[in-house]
Protein backbone atom coordinates (compact mmCIF):
# COMPACT_ATOMS: atom_id res chain seq x y z
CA UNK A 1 -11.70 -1.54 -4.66
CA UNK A 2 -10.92 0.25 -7.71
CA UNK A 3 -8.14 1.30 -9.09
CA UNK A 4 -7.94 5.39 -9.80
CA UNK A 5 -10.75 5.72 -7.95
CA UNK A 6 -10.28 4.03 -4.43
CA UNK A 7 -6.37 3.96 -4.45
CA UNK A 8 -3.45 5.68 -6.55
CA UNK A 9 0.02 7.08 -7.11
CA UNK A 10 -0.77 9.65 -4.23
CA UNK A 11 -2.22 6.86 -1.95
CA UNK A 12 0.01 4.11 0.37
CA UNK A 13 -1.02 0.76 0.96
CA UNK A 14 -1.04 1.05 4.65
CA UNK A 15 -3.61 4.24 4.16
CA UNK A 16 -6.43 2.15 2.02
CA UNK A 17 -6.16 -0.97 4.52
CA UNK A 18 -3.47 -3.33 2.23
CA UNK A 19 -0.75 -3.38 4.55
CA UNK A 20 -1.06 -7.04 4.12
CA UNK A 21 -0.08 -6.80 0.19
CA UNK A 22 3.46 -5.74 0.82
CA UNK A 23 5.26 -8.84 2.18
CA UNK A 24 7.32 -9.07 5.38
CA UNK A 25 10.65 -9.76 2.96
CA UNK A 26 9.54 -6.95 1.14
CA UNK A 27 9.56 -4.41 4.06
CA UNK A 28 12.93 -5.58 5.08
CA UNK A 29 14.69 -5.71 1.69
CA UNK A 30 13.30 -2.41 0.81
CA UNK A 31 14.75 -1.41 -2.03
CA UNK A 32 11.25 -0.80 -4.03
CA UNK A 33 9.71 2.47 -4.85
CA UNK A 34 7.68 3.67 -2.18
CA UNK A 35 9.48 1.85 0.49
CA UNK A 36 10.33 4.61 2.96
CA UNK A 37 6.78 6.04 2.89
CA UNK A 38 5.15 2.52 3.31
CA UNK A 39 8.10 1.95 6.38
CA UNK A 40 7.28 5.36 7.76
CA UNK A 41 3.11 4.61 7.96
CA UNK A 42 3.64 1.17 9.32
CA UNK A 43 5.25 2.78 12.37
CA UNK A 44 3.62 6.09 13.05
CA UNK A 45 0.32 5.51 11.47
CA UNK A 46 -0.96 7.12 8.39
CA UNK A 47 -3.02 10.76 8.80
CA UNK A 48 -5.99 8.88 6.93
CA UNK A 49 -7.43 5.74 6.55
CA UNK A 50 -9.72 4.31 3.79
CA UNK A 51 -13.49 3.36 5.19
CA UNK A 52 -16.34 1.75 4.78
CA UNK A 53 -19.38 3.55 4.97
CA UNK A 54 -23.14 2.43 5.17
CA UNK A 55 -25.48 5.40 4.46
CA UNK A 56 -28.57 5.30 6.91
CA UNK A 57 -31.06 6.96 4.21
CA UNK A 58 -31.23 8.90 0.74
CA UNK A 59 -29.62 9.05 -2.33
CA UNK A 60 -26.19 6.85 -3.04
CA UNK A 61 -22.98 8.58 -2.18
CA UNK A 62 -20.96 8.63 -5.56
CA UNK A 63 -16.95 9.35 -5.98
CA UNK A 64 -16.27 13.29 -5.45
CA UNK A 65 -19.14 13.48 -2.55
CA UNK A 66 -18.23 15.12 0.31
CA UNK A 67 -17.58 13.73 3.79
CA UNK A 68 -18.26 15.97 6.90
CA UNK A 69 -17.64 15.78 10.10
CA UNK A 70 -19.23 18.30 12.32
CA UNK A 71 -20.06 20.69 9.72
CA UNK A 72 -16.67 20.67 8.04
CA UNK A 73 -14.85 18.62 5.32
CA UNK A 74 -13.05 15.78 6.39
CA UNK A 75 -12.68 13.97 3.36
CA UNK A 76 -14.09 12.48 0.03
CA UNK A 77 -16.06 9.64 -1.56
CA UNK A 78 -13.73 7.70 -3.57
CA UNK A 79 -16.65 5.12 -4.79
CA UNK A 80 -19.97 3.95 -3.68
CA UNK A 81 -23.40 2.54 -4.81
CA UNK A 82 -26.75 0.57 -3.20
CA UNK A 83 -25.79 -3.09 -1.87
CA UNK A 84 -28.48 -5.09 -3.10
CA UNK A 85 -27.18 -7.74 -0.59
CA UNK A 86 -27.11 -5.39 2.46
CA UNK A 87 -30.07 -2.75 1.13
CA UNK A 88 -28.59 0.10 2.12
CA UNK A 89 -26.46 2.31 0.45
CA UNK A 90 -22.60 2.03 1.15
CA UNK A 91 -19.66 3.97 0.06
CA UNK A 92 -15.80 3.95 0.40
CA UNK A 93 -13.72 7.28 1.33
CA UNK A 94 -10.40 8.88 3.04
CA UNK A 95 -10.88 10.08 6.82
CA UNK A 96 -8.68 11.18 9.17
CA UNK A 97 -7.33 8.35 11.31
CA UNK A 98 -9.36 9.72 14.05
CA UNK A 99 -12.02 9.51 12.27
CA UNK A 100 -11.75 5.65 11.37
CA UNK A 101 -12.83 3.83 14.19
CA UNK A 102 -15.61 1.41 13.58
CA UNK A 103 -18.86 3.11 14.27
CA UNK A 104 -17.97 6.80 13.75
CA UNK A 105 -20.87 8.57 12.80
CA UNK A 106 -20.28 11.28 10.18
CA UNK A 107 -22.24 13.04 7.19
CA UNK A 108 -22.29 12.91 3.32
CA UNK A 109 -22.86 15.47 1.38
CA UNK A 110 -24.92 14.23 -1.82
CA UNK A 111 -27.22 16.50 -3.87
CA UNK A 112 -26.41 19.36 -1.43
CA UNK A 113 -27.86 17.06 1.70
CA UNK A 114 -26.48 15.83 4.81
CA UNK A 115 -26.86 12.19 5.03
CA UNK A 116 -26.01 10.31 8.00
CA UNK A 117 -23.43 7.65 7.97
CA UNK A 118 -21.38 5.78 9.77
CA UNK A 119 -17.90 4.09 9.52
CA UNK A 120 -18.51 -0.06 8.84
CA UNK A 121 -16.03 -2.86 9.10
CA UNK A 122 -14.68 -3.93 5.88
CA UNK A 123 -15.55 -6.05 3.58
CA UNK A 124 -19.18 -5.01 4.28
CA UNK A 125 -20.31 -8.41 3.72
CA UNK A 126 -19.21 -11.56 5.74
CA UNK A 127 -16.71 -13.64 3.88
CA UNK A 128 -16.70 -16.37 5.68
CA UNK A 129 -19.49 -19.18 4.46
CA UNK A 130 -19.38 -23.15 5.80
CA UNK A 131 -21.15 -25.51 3.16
């Protein structure tokens, strides 16, 4: 995740998946910039939700690209690039919450082109390795 590009000042914790950065003492103390907003997604849900996406074929999806959803703009790329360890072509963006459930296919625009894509579970690689 980067910084500027994947979250910002105009972007909660709960929307880009980090609800798990702001500790329990913290939500109850408050008190912290922020707080209401962060108190206000935890219990209704955010309107979007940062993704994982894993592009089935093309050109990498870069930040600024376009994501569609039956024809119409649902949201944006805010960073992506080929996984050498996955070789394909993932991407992170915004969606609608609607929009966010695992397996959700929906299009990028890159190089004026539709590519198909579809939402991933995050991280996109296990993290989890016994030696």
């Amino acid at each position: 995740m980067l910084e500027g590009n994947d979250i910002d000042e105009t972007t909660s914790p709960i929307e880009a998946g980090l609800a798990w950065a702001v500790a329990k003492r913290r939500r109850t103390e408050g008190g912290f910039p922020g707080h209401e907003i962060i108190m206000r997604h935890l219990k209704e849900k955010p309107t979007r939700k940062r993704v994982g996406l894993v592009i089935e074929s093309g050109a990498p999806a870069r930040h600024g690209a376009e994501i569609q959803h039956s024809g119409k703009k649902v949201g944006e790329v805010t960073s992506g690039g080929p996984s050498p360890s996955l070789g394909q072509n993932i991407a992170m963006g915004y969606v609608p919450t609607s929009l966010s459930k695992v397996g959700t296919e929906i299009c990028i625009k890159v190089r004026n082109k539709e590519l198909k894509a579809t939402v991933v579970k995050m991280p996109f690689i296990d993290t989890k390795y016994f030696i």
